[in-house]
PDB file of N, CA and C in Angstrom:
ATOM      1  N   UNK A   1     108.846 115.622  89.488  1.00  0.00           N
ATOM      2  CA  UNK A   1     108.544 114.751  88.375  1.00  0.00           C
ATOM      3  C   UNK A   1     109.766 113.910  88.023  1.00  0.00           C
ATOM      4  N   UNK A   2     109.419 112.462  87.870  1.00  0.00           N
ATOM      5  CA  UNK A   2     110.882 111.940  87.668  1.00  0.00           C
ATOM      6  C   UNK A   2     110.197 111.474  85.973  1.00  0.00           C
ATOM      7  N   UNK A   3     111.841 111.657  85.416  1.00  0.00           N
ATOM      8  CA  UNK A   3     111.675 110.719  84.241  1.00  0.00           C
ATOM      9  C   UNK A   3     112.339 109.457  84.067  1.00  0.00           C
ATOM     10  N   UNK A   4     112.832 108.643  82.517  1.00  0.00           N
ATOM     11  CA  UNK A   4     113.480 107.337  82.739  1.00  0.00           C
ATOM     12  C   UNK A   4     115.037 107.627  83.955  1.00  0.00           C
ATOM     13  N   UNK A   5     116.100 108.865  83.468  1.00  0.00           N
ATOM     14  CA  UNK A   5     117.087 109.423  84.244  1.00  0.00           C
ATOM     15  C   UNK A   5     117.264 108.750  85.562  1.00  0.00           C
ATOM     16  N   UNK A   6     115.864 108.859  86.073  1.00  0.00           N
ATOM     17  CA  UNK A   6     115.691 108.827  87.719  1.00  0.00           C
ATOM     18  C   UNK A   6     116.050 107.598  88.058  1.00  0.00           C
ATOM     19  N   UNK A   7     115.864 106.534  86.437  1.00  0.00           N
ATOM     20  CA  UNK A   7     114.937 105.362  87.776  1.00  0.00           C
ATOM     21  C   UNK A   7     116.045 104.178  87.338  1.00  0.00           C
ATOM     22  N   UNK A   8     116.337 103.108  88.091  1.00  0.00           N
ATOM     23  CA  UNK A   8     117.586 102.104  87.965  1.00  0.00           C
ATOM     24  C   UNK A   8     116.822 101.131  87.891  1.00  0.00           C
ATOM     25  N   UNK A   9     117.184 100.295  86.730  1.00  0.00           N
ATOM     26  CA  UNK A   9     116.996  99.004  86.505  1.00  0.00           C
ATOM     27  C   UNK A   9     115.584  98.109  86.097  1.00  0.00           C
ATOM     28  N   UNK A  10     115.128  99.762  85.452  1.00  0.00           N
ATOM     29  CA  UNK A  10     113.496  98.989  84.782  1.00  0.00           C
ATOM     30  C   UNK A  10     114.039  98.933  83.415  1.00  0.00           C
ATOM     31  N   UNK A  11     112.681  98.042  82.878  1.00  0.00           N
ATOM     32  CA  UNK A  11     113.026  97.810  81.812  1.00  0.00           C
ATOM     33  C   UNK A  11     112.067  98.554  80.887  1.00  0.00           C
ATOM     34  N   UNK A  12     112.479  99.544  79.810  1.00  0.00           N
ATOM     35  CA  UNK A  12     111.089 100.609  79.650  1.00  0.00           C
ATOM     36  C   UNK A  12     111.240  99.708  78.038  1.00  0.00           C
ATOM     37  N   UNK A  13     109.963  99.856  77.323  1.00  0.00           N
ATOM     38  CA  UNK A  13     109.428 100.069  75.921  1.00  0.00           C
ATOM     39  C   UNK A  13     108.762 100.448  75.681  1.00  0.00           C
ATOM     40  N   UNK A  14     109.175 101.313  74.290  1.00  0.00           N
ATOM     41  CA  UNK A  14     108.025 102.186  73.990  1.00  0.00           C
ATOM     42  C   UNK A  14     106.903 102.036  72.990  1.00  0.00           C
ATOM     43  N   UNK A  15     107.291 100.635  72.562  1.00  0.00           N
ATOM     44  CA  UNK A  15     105.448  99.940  71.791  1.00  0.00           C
ATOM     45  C   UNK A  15     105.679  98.738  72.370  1.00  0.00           C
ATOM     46  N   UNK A  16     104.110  98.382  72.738  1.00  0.00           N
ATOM     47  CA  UNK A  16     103.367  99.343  73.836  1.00  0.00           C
ATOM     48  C   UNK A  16     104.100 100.470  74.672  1.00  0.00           C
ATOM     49  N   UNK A  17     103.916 101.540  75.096  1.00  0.00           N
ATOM     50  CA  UNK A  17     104.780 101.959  76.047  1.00  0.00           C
ATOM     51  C   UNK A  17     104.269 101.589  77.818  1.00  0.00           C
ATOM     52  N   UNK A  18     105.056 100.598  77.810  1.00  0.00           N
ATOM     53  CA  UNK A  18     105.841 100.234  79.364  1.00  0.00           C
ATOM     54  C   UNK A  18     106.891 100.131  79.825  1.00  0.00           C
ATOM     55  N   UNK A  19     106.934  99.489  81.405  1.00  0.00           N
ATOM     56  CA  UNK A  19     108.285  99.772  82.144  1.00  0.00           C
ATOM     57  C   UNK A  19     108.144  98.258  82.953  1.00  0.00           C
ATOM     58  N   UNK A  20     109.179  97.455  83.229  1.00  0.00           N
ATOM     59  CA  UNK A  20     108.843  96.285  84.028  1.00  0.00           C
ATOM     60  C   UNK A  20     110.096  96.001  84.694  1.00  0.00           C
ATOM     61  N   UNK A  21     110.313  96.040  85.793  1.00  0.00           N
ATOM     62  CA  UNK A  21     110.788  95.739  87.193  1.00  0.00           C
ATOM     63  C   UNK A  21     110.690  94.318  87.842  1.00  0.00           C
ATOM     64  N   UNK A  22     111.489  93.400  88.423  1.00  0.00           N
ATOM     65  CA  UNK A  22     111.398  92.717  89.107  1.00  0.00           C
ATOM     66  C   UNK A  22     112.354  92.554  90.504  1.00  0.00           C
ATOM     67  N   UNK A  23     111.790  92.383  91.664  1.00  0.00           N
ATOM     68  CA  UNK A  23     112.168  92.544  92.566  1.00  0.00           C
ATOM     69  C   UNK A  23     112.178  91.319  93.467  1.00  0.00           C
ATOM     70  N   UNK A  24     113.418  90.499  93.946  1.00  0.00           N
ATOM     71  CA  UNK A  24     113.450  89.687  94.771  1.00  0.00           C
ATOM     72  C   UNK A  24     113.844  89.859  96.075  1.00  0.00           C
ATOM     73  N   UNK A  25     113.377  89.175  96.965  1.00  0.00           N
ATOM     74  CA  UNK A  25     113.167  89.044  98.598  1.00  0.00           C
ATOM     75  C   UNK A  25     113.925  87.765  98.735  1.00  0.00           C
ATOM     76  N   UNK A  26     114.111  88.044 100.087  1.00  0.00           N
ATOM     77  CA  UNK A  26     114.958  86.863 101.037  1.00  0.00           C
ATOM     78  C   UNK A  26     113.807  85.859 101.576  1.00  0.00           C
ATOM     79  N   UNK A  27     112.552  86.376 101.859  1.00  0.00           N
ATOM     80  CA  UNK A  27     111.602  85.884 102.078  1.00  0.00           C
ATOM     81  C   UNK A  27     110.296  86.176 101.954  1.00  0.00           C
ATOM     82  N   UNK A  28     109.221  85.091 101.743  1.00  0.00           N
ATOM     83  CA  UNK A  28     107.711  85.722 101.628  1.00  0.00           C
ATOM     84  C   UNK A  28     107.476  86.514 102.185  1.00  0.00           C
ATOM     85  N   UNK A  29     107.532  86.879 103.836  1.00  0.00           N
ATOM     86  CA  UNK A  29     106.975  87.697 104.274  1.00  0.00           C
ATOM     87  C   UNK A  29     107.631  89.403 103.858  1.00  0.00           C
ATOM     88  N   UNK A  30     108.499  89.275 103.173  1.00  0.00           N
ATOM     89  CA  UNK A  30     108.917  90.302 102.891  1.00  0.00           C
ATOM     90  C   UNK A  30     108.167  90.913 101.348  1.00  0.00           C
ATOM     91  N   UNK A  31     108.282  89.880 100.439  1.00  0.00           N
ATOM     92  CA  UNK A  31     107.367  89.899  99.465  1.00  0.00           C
ATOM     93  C   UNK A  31     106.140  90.575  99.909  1.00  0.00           C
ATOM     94  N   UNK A  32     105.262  89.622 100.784  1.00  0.00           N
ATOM     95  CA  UNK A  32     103.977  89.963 101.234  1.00  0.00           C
ATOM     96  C   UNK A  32     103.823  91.944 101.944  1.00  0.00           C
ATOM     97  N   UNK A  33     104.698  92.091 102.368  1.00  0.00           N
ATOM     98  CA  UNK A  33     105.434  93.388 103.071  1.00  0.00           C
ATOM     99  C   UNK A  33     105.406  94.530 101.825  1.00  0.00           C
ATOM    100  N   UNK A  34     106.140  94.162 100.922  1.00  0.00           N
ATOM    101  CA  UNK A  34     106.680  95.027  99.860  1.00  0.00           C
ATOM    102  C   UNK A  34     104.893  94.792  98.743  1.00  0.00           C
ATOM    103  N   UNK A  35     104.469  93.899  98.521  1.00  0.00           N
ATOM    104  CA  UNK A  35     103.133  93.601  97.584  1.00  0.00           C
ATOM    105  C   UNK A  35     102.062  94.635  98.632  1.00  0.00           C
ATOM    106  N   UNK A  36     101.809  94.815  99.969  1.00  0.00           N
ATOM    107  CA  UNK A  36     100.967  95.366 100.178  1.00  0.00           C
ATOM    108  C   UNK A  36     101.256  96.710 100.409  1.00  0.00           C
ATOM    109  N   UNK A  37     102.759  97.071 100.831  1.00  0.00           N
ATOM    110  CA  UNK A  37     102.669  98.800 100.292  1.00  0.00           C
ATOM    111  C   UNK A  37     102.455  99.525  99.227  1.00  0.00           C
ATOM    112  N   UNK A  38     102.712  98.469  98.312  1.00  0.00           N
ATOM    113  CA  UNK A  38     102.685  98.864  96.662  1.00  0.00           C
ATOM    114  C   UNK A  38     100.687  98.851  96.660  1.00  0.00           C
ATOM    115  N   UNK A  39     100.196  98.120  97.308  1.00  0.00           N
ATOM    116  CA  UNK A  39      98.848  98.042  96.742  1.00  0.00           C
ATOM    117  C   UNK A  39      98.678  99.440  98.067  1.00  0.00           C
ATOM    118  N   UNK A  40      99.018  99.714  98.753  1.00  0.00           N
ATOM    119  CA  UNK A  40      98.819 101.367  99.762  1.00  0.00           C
ATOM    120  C   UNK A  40      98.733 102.171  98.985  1.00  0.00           C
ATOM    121  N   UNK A  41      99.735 102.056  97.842  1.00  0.00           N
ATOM    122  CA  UNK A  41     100.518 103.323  96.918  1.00  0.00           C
ATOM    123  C   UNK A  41      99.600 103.051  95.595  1.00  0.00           C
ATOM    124  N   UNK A  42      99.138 102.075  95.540  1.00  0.00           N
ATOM    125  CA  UNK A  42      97.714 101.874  94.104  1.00  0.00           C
ATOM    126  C   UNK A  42      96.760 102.921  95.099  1.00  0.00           C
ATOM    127  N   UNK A  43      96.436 102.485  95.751  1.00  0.00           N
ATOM    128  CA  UNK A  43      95.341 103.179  96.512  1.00  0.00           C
ATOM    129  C   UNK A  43      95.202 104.786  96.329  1.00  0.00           C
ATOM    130  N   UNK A  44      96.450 104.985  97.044  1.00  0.00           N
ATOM    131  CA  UNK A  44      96.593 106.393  97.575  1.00  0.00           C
ATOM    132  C   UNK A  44      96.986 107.015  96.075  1.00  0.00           C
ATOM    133  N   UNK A  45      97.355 107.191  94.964  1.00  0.00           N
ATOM    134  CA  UNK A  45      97.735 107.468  93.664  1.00  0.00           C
ATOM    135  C   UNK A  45      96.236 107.188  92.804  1.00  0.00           C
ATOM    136  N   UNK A  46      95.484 106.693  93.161  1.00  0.00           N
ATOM    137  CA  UNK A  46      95.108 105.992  91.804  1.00  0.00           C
ATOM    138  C   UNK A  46      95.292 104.890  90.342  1.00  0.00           C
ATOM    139  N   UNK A  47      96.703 104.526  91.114  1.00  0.00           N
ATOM    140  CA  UNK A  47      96.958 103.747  89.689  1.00  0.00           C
ATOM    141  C   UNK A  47      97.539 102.426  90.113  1.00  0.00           C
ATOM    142  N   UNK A  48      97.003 102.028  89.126  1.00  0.00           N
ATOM    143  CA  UNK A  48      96.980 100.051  89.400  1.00  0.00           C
ATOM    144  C   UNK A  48      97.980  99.654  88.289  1.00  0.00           C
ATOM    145  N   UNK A  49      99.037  99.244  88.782  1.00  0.00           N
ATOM    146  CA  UNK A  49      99.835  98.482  87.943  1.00  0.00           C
ATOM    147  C   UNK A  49      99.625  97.025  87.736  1.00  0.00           C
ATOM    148  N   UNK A  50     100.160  96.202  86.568  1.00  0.00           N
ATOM    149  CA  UNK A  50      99.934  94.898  86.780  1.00  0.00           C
ATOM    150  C   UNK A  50     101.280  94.051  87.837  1.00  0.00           C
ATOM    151  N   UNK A  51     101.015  93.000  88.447  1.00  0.00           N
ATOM    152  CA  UNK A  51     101.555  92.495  89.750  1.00  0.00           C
ATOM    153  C   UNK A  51     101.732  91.503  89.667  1.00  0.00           C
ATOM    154  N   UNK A  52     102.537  90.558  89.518  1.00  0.00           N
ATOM    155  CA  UNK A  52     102.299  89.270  89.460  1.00  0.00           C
ATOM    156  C   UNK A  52     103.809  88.559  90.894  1.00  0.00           C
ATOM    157  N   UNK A  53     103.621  88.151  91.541  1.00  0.00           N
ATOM    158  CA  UNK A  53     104.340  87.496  92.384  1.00  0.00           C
ATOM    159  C   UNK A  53     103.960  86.192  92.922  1.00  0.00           C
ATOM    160  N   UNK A  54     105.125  85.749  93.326  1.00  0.00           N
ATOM    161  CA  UNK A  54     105.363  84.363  94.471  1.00  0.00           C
ATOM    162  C   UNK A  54     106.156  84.618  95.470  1.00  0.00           C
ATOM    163  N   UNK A  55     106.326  83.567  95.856  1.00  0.00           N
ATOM    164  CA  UNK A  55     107.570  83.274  97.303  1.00  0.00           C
ATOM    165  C   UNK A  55     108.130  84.356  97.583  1.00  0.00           C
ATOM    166  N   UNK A  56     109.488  84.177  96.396  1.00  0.00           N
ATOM    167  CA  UNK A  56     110.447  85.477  96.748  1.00  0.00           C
ATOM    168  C   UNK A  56     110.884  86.685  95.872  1.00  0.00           C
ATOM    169  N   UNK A  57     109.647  86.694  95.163  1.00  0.00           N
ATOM    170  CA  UNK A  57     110.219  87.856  94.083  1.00  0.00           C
ATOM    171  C   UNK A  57     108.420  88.282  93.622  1.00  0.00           C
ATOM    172  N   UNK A  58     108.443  89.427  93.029  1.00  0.00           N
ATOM    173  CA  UNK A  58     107.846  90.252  92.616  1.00  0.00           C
ATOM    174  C   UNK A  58     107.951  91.411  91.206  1.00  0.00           C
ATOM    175  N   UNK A  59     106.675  90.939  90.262  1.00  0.00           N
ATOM    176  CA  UNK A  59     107.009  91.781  89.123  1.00  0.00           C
ATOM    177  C   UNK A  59     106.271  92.795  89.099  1.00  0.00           C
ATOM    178  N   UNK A  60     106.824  94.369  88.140  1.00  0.00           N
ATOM    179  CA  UNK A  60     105.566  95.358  88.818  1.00  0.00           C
ATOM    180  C   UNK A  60     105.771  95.934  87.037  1.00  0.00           C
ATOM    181  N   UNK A  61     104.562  95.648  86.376  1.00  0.00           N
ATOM    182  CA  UNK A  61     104.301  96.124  85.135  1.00  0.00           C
ATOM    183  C   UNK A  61     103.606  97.583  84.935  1.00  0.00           C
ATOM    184  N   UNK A  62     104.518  98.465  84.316  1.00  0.00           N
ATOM    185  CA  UNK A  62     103.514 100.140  84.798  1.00  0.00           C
ATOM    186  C   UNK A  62     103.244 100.053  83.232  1.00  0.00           C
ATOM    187  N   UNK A  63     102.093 100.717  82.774  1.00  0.00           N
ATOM    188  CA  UNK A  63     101.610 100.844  81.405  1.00  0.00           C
ATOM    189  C   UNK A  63     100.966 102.194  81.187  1.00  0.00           C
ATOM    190  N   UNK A  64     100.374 102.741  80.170  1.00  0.00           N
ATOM    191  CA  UNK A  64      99.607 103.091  79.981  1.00  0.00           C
ATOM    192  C   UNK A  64      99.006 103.211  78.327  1.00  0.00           C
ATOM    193  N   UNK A  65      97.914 104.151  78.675  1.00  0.00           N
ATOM    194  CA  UNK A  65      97.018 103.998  77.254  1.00  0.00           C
ATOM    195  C   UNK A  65      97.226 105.154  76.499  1.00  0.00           C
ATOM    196  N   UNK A  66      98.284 106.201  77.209  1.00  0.00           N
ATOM    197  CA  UNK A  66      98.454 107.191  75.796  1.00  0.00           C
ATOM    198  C   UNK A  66      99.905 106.641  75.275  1.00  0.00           C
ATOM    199  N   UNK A  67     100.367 107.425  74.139  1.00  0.00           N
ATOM    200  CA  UNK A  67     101.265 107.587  73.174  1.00  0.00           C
ATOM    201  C   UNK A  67     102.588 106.945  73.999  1.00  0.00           C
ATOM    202  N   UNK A  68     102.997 107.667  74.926  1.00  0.00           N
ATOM    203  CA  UNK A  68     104.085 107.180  75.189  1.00  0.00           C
ATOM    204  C   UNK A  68     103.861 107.332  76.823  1.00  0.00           C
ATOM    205  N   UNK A  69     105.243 107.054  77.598  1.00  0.00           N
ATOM    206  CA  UNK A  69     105.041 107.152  79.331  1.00  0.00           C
ATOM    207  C   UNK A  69     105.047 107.987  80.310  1.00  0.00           C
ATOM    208  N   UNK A  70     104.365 108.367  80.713  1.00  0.00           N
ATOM    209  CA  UNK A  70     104.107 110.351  81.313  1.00  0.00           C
ATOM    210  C   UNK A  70     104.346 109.982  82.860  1.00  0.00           C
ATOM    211  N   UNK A  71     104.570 111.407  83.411  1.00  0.00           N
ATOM    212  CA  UNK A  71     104.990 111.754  84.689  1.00  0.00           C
ATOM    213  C   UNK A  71     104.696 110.769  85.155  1.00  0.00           C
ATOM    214  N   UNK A  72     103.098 110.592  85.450  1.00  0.00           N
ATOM    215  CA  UNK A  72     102.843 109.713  86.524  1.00  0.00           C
ATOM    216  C   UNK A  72     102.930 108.291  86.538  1.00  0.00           C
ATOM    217  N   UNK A  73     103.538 107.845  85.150  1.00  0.00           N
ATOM    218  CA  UNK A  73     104.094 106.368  85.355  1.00  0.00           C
ATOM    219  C   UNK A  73     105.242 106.333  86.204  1.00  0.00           C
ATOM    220  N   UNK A  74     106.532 107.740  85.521  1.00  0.00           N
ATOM    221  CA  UNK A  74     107.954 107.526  86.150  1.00  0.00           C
ATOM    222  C   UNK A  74     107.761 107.941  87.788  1.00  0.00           C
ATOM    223  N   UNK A  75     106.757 108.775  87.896  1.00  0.00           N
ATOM    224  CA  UNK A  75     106.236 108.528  89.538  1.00  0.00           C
ATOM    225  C   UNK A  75     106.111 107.600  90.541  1.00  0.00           C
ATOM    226  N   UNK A  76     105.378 106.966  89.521  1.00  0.00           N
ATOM    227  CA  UNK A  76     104.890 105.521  90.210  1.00  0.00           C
ATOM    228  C   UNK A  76     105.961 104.797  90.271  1.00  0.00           C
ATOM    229  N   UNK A  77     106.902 104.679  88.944  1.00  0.00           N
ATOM    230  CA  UNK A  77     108.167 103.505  89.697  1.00  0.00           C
ATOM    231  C   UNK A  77     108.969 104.365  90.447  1.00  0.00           C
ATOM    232  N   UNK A  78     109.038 105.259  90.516  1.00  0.00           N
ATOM    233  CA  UNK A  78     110.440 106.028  91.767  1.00  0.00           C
ATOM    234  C   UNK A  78     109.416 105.819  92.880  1.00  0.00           C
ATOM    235  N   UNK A  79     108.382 105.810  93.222  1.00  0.00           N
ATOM    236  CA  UNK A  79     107.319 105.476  94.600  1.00  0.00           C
ATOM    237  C   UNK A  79     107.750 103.584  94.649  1.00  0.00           C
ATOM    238  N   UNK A  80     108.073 103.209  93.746  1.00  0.00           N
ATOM    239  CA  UNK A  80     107.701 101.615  93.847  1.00  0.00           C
ATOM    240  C   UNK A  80     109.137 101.508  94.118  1.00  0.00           C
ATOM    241  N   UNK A  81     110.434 102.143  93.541  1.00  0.00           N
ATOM    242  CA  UNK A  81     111.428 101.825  93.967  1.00  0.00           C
ATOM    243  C   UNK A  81     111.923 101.956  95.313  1.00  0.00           C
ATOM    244  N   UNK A  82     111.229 103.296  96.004  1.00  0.00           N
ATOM    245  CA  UNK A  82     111.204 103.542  97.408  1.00  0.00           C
ATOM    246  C   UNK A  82     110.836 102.337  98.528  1.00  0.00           C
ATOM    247  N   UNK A  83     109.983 101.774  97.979  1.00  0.00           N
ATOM    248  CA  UNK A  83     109.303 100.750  98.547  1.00  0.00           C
ATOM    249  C   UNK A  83     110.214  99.336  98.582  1.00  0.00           C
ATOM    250  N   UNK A  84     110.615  99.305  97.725  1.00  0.00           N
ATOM    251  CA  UNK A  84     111.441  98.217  97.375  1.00  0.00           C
ATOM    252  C   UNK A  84     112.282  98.568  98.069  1.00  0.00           C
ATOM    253  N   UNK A  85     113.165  99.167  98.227  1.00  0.00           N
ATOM    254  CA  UNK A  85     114.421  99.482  98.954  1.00  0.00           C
ATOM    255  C   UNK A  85     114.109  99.008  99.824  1.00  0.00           C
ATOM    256  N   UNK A  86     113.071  99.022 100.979  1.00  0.00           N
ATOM    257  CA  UNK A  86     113.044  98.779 101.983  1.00  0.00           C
ATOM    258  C   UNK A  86     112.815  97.139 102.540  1.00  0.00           C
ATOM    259  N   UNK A  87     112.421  96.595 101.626  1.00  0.00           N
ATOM    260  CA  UNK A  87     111.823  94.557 101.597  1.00  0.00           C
ATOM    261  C   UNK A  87     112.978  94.352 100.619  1.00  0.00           C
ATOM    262  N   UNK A  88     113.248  94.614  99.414  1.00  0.00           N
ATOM    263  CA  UNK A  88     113.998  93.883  98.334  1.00  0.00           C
ATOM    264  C   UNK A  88     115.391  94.069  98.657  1.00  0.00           C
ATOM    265  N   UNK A  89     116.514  92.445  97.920  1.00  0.00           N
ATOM    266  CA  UNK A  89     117.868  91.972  98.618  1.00  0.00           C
ATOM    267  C   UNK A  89     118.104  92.410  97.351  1.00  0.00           C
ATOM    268  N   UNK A  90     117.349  92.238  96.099  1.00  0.00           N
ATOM    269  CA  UNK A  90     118.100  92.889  94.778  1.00  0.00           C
ATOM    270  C   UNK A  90     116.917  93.295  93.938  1.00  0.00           C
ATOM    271  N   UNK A  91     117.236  93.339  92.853  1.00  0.00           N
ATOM    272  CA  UNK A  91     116.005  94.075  91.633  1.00  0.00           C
ATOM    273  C   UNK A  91     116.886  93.684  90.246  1.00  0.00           C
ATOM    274  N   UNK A  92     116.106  93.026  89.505  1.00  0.00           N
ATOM    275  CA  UNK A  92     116.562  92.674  87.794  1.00  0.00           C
ATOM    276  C   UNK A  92     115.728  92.934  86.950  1.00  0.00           C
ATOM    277  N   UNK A  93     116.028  93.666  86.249  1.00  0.00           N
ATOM    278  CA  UNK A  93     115.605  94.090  84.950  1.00  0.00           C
ATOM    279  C   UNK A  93     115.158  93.347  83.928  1.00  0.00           C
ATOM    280  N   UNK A  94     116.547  92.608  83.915  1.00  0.00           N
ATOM    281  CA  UNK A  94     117.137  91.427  82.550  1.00  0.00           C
ATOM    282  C   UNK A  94     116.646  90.121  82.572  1.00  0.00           C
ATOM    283  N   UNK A  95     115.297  89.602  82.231  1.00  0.00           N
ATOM    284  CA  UNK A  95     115.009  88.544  82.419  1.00  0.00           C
ATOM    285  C   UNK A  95     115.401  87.063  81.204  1.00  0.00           C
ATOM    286  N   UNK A  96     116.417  87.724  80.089  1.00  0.00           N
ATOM    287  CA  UNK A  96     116.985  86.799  79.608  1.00  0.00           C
ATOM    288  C   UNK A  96     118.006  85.795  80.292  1.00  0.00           C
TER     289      UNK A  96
END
């Protein structure tokens, strides 16, 4: 079970309680690479995060509908960070 501890460079809040990640690529096809393991890992989990990407970067919004953010959100981003490691040149948090 991972909690926030685990995970580098999301951005968590807790009203609403979410977590949001963005991840840039050197190139689309890497994007495209990293967007469809993440939709493997919706699959195989059950859980659909919100997604929004282009060209060279990728945002991955984890939410949910109870109180605050449980196992299987901080799951899902240590699974999404795994993924990333492997397509993404960096990852930002800080979108100010």
């Amino acid at each position: 079970m991972a909690d926030s501890s685990d995970l580098t460079d999301w951005r968590i809040d807790n009203k609403p309680p979410v977590m949001t990640k963005r991840y840039e690529f050197e190139s689309y096809d890497k994007t495209r690479l990293f967007v469809n393991a993440l939709a493997d890992l919706s699959e195989n989990t059950g859980y659909f995060p919100n997604l929004t990407f282009s060209q060279t970067q990728a945002t991955v919004t984890i939410f949910t509908d109870e109180p605050k953010l449980g196992d299987k959100e901080f799951d899902f981003a240590l699974d999404t960070d795994k993924i990333g490691s492997q397509y993404s040149k960096i990852s930002v948090s800080n979108y100010d």
